[in-house]
Structures are given as structure tokens and as C-alpha cells.
C-alpha atoms as a PDB file:
ATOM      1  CA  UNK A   1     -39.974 233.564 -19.205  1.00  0.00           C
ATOM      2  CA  UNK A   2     -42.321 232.290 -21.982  1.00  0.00           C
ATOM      3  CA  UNK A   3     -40.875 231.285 -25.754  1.00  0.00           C
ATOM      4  CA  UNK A   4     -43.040 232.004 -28.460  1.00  0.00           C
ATOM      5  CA  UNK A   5     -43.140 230.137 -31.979  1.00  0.00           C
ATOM      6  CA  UNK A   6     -44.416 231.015 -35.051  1.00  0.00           C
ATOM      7  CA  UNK A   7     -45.883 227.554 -36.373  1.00  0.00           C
ATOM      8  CA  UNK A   8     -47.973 225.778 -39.240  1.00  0.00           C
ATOM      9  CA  UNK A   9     -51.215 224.001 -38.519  1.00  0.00           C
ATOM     10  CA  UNK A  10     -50.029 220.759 -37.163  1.00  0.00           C
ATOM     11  CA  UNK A  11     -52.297 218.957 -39.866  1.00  0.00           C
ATOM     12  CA  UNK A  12     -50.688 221.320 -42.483  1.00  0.00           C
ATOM     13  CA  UNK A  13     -47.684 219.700 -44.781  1.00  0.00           C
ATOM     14  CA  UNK A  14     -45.140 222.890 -44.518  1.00  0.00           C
ATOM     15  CA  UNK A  15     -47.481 225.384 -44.166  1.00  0.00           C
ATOM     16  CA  UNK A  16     -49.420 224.370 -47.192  1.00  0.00           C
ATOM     17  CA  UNK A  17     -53.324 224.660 -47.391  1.00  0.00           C
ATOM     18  CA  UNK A  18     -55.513 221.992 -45.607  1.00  0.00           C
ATOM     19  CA  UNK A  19     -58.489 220.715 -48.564  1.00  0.00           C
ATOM     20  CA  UNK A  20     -61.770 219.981 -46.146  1.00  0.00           C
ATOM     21  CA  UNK A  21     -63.711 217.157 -47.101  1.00  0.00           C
ATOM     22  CA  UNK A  22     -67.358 216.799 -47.573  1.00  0.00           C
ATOM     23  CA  UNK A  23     -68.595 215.918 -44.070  1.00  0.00           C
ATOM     24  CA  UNK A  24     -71.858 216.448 -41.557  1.00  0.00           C
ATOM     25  CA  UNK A  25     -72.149 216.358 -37.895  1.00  0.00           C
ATOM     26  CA  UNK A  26     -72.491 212.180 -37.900  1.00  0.00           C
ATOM     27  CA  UNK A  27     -68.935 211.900 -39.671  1.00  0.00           C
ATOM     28  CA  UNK A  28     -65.577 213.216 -37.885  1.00  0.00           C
ATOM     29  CA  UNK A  29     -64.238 216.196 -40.271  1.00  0.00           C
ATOM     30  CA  UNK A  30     -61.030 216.858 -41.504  1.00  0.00           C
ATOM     31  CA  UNK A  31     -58.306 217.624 -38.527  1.00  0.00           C
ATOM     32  CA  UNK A  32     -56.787 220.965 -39.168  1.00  0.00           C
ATOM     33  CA  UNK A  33     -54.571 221.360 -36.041  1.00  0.00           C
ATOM     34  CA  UNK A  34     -54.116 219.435 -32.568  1.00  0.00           C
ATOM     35  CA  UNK A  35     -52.541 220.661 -29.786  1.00  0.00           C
ATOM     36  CA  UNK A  36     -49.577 218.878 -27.989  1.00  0.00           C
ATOM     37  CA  UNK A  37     -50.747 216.538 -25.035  1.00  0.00           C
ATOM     38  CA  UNK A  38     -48.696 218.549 -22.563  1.00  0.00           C
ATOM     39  CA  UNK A  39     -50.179 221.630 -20.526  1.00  0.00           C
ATOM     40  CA  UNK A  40     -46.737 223.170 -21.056  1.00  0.00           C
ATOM     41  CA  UNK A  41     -47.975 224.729 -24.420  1.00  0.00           C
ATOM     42  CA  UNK A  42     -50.530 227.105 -25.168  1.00  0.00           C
ATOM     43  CA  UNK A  43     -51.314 227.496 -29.032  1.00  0.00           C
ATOM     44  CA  UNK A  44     -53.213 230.717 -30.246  1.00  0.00           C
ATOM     45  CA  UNK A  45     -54.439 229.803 -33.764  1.00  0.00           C
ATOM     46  CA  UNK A  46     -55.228 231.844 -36.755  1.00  0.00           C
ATOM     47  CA  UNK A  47     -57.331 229.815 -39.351  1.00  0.00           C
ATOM     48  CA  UNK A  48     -58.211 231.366 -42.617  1.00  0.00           C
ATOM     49  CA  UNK A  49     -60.395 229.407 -45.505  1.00  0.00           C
ATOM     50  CA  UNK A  50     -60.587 230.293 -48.995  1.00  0.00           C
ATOM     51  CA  UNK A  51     -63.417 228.796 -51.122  1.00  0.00           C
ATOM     52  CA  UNK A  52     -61.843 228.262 -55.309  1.00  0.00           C
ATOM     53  CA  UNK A  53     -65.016 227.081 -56.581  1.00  0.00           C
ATOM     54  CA  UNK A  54     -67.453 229.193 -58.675  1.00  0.00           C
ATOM     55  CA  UNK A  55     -70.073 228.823 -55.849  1.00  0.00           C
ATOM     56  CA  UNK A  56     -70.648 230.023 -52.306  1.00  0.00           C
ATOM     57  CA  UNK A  57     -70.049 226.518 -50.015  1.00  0.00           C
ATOM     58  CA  UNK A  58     -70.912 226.152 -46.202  1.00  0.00           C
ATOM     59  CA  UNK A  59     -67.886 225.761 -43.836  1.00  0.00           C
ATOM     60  CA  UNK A  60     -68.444 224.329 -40.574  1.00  0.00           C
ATOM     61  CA  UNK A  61     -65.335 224.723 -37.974  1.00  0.00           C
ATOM     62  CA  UNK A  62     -65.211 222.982 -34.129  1.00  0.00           C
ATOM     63  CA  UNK A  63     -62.783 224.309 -31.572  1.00  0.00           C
ATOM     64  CA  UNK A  64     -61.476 222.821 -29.142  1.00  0.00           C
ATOM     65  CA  UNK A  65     -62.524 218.820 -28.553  1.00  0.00           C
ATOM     66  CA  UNK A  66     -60.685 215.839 -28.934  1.00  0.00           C
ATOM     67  CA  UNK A  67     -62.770 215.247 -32.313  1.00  0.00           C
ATOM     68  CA  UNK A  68     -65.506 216.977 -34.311  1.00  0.00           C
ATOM     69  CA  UNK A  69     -67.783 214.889 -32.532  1.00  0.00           C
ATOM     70  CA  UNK A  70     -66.697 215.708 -29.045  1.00  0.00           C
ATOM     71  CA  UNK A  71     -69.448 218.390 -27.928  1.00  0.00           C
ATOM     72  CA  UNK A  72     -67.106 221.367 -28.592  1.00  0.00           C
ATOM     73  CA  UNK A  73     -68.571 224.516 -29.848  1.00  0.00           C
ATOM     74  CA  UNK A  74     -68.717 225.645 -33.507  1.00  0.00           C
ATOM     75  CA  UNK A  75     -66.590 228.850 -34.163  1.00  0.00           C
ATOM     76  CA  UNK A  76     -67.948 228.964 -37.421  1.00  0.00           C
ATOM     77  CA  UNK A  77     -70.707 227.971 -39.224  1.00  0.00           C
ATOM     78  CA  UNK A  78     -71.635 229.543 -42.296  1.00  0.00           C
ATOM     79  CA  UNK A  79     -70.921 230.370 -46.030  1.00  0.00           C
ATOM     80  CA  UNK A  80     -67.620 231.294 -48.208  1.00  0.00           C
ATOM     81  CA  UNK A  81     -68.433 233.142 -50.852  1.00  0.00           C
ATOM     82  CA  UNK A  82     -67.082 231.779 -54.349  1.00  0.00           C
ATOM     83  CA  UNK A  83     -63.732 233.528 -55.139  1.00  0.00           C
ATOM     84  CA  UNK A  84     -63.714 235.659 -51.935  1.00  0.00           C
ATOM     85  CA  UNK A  85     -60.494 235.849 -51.024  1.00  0.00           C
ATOM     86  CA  UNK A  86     -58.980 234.999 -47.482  1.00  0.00           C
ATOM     87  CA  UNK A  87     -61.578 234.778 -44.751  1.00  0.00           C
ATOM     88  CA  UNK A  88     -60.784 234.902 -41.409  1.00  0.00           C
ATOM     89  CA  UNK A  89     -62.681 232.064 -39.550  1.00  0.00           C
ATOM     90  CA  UNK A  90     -59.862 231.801 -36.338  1.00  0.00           C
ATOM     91  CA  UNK A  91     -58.856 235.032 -35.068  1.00  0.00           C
ATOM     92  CA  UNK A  92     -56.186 234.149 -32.695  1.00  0.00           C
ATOM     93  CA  UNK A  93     -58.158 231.884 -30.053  1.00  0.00           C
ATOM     94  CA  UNK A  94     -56.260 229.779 -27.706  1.00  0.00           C
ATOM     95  CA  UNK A  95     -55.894 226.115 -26.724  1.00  0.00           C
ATOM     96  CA  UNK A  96     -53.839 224.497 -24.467  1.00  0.00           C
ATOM     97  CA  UNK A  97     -53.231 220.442 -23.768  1.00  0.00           C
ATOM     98  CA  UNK A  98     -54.107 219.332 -19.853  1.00  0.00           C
ATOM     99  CA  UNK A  99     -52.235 216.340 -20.083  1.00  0.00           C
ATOM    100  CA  UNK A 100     -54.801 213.633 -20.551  1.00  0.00           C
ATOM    101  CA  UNK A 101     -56.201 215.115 -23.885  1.00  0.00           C
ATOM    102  CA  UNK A 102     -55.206 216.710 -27.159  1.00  0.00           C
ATOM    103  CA  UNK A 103     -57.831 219.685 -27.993  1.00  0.00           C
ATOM    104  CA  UNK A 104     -58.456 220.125 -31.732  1.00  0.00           C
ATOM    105  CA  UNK A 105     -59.535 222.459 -34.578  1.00  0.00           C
ATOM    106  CA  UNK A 106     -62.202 220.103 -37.036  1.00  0.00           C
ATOM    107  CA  UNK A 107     -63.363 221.433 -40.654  1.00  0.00           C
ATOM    108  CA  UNK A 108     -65.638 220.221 -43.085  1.00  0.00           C
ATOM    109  CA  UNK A 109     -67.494 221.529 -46.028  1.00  0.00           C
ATOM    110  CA  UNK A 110     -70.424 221.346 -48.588  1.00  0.00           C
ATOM    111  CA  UNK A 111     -68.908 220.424 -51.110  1.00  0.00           C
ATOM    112  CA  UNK A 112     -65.318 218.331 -52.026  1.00  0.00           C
ATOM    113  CA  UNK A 113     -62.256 219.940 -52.784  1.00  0.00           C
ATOM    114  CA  UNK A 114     -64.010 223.541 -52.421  1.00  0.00           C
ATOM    115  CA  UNK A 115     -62.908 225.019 -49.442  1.00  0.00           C
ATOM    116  CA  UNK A 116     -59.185 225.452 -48.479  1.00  0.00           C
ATOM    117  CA  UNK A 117     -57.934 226.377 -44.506  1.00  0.00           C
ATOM    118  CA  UNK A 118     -54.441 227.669 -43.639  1.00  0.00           C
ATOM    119  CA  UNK A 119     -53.127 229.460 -41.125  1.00  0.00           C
ATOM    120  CA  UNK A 120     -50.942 229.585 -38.274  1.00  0.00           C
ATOM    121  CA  UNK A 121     -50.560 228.938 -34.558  1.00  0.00           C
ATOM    122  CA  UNK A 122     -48.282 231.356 -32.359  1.00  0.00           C
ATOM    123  CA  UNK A 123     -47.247 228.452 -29.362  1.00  0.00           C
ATOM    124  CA  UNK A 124     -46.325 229.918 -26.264  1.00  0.00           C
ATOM    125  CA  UNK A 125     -44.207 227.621 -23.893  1.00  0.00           C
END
């Protein structure tokens, strides 16, 4: 039978936010979670982002690759409006190691120190 754990983004210190740097497609992002190497765990994430600036900033988000760089598809791609809240970006999609590589969740951002992620993952082993 299946366990299931409530966990914090791997890149996350205790659950904490994750503060995206100022990237573009040529540069690698900011890791926000990576998935164990084994196939024995499944992780369903839940990413929110915040934006604490006084203007709106792009967010771009990959899913799934080894590195921003890695050909995955973009989840997100857009704007966070200035003092919006929580956004949901994530809404529960899953990854799962294979053994031979670690699939990842990359942000970046238009601007430094504007846009916040958090979130959790629900692993299922």
C-alpha cells in the first residue's frame, strides 16, 4: 500500500519561501524542487508565487527537466500582479524519478528579489 507525505519544496529551507532570481532562457533559473533519483517516489507539487514589489513582474516556471535548460515545458509563463496575493502557478502536477535522472521545478523572474515561490509536494511511495 502507498505512504503519502506532506513535504516542503526540496529547495525550500523549512518550508520557507524560495526568492527567484533575475534569469532568461540562456541562464539556468533558480531550483525550486527536485525529485529523488529513485522511481520509488512520485511527488505531486503545489507551487504558489507571490510578487512584494509595487509592480507587476513576469514569472517564468519549467516542469519537469533535469535543468531549466533541459527542453521541458513551461507551466507558466506570465505576469504577477504587484501585491496580489498567493497565485497558484502548480496545481498539484506530478513527477516521478526513473532512476537515471532527477526531474525538476526551475523559476526565474523579471526582476530581483520580486517574486517569492512556496509550496508543497504530497510524495507518494
Amino acid at each position: 500500500m502507498p505512504s503519502f507525505s506532506k513535504l516542503p519544496l526540496s529547495q525550500s529551507n523549512n518550508g520557507s519561501s524560495i526568492v527567484l532570481t533575475v534569469s532568461s532562457l540562456a541562464t539556468s533559473g533558480t531550483p525550486c524542487h527536485i525529485v529523488p533519483l529513485s522511481s520509488n517516489y512520485i511527488d505531486e507539487a503545489w507551487i504558489y508565487a507571490t510578487n512584494s514589489t509595487t509592480s507587476d513582474l513576469t514569472l517564468t516556471m519549467t516542469f519537469g527537466g533535469t535543468n531549466a535548460l533541459s527542453g521541458n515545458d513551461i507551466i507558466f509563463s506570465g505576469v504577477v500582479e504587484a501585491y496580489a496575493g498567493s497565485t497558484l502557478i502548480i496545481p498539484g502536477l506530478i513527477l516521478q524519478g526513473n532512476n537515471s535522472f532527477t526531474p525538476a521545478i526551475y523559476g526565474w523572474t523579471s526582476a530581483l528579489s520580486g517574486i517569492n515561490i512556496f509550496g508543497y509536494i504530497n510524495r507518494i511511495s
